[in-house]
Protein backbone atom coordinates (compact mmCIF):
# COMPACT_ATOMS: atom_id res chain seq x y z
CA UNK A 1 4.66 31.33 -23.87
CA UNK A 2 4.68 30.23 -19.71
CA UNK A 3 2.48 27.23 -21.71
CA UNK A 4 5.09 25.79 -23.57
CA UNK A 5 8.27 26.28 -21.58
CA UNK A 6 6.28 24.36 -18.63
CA UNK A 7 5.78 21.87 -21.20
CA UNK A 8 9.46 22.07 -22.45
CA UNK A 9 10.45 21.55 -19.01
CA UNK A 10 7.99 18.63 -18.29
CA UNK A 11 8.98 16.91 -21.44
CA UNK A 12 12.99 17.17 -20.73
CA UNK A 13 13.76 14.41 -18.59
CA UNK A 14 11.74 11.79 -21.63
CA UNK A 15 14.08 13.18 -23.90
CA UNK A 16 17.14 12.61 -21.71
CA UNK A 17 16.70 9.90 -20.58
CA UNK A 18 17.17 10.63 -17.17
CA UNK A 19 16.37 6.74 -15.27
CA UNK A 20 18.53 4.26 -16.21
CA UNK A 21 17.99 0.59 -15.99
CA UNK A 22 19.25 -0.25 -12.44
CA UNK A 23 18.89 -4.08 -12.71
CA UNK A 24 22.30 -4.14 -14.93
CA UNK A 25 24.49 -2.34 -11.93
CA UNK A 26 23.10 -4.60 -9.48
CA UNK A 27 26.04 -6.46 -7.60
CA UNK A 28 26.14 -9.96 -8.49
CA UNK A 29 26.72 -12.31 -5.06
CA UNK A 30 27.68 -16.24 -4.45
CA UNK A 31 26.58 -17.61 -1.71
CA UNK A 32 28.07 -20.57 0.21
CA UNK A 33 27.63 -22.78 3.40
CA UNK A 34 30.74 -24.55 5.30
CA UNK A 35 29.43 -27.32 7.62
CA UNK A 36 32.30 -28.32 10.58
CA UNK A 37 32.82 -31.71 12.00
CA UNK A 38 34.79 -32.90 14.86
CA UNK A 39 37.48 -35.97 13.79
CA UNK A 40 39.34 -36.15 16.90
CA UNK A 41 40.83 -33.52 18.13
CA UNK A 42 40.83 -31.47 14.85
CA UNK A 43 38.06 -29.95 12.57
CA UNK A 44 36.95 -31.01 8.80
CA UNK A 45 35.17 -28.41 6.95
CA UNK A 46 32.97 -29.26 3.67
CA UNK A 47 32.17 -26.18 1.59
CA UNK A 48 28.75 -26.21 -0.61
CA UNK A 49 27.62 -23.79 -2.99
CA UNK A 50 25.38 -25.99 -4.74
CA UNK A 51 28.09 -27.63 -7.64
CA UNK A 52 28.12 -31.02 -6.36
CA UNK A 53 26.03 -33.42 -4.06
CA UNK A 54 28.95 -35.84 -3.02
CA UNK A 55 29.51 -34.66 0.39
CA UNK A 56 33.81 -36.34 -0.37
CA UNK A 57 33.56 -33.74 -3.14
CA UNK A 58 32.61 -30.63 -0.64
CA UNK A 59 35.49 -31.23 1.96
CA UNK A 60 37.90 -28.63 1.70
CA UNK A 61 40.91 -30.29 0.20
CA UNK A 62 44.59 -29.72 -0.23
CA UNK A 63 46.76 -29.63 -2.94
CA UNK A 64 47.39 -33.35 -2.39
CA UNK A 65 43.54 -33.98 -2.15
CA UNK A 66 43.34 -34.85 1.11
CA UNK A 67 41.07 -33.49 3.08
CA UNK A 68 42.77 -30.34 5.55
CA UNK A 69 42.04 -30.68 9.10
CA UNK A 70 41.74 -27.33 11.04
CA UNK A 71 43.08 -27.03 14.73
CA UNK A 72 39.28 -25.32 15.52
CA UNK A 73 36.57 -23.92 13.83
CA UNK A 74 38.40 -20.50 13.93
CA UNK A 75 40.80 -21.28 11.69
CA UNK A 76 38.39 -22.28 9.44
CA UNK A 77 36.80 -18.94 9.70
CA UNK A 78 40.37 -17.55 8.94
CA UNK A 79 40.78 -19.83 5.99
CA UNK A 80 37.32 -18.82 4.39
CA UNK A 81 38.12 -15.12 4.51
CA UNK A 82 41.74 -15.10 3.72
CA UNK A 83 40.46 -16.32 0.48
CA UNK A 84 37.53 -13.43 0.19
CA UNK A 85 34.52 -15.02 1.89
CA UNK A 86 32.77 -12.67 4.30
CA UNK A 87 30.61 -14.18 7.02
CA UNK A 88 26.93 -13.82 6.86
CA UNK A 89 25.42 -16.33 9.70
CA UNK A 90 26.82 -18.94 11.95
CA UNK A 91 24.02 -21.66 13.35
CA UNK A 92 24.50 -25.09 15.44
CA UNK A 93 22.56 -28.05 14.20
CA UNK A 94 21.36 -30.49 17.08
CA UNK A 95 21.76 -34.19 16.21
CA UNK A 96 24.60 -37.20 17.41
CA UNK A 97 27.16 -34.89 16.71
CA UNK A 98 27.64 -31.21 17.31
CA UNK A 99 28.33 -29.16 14.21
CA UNK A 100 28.31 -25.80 13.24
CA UNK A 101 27.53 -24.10 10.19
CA UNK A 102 28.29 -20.99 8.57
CA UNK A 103 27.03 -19.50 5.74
CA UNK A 104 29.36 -17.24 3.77
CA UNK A 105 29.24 -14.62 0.38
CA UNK A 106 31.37 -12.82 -1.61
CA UNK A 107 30.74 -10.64 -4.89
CA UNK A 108 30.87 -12.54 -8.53
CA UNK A 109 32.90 -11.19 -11.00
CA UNK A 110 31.38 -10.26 -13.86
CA UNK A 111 32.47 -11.23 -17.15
CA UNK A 112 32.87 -9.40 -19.95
């Protein structure tokens, strides 16, 4: 009798299924870098998440289509999160000019 409820109770959690596939709950994230230049006195920011290769294509635009120009590279900050972009990693890249980069994510929706 102690034989088969210990194998009763070894053989429950095959018929239950207890583990589930955890691949399929995984949250799904996009990934995107914003590289800042200097014009002047103000700051253009071109966003790339790896849609396009034209870097006129990356700026960040308007509703006009020109490209915006930020007062620093603050507001740019600002402007990424306000539209649900959380930072990951900020890094300078040393050549003429000075720019900064910043790489951002946010979660994918998932469609149904």
């Amino acid at each position: 009798m102690k034989k088969l409820l210990f194998l009763l109770l070894f053989a429950a959690p095959l018929f239950c299924k207890a583990q589930t596939d955890t691949t399929n709950y995984q949250k799904k994230i996009a990934y995107c870098t914003v590289e800042t230049q200097q014009s002047g006195s103000k700051f253009i920011a071109a966003l790339d998440d790896g849609t396009t290769t034209k870097y006129s294509a990356m700026e960040i635009k308007d509703s006009k289509g020109k490209p915006l120009k930020f007062k620093s590279r603050i507001t740019i900050l600002d402007y990424m999160t306000q539209r649900g972009w959380t930072l990951v990693s900020s890094y300078g890249v040393a050549n003429p000019l000075t720019l900064v980069d910043f790489v951002f994510e946010r979660p994918v929706v998932a469609d149904k």
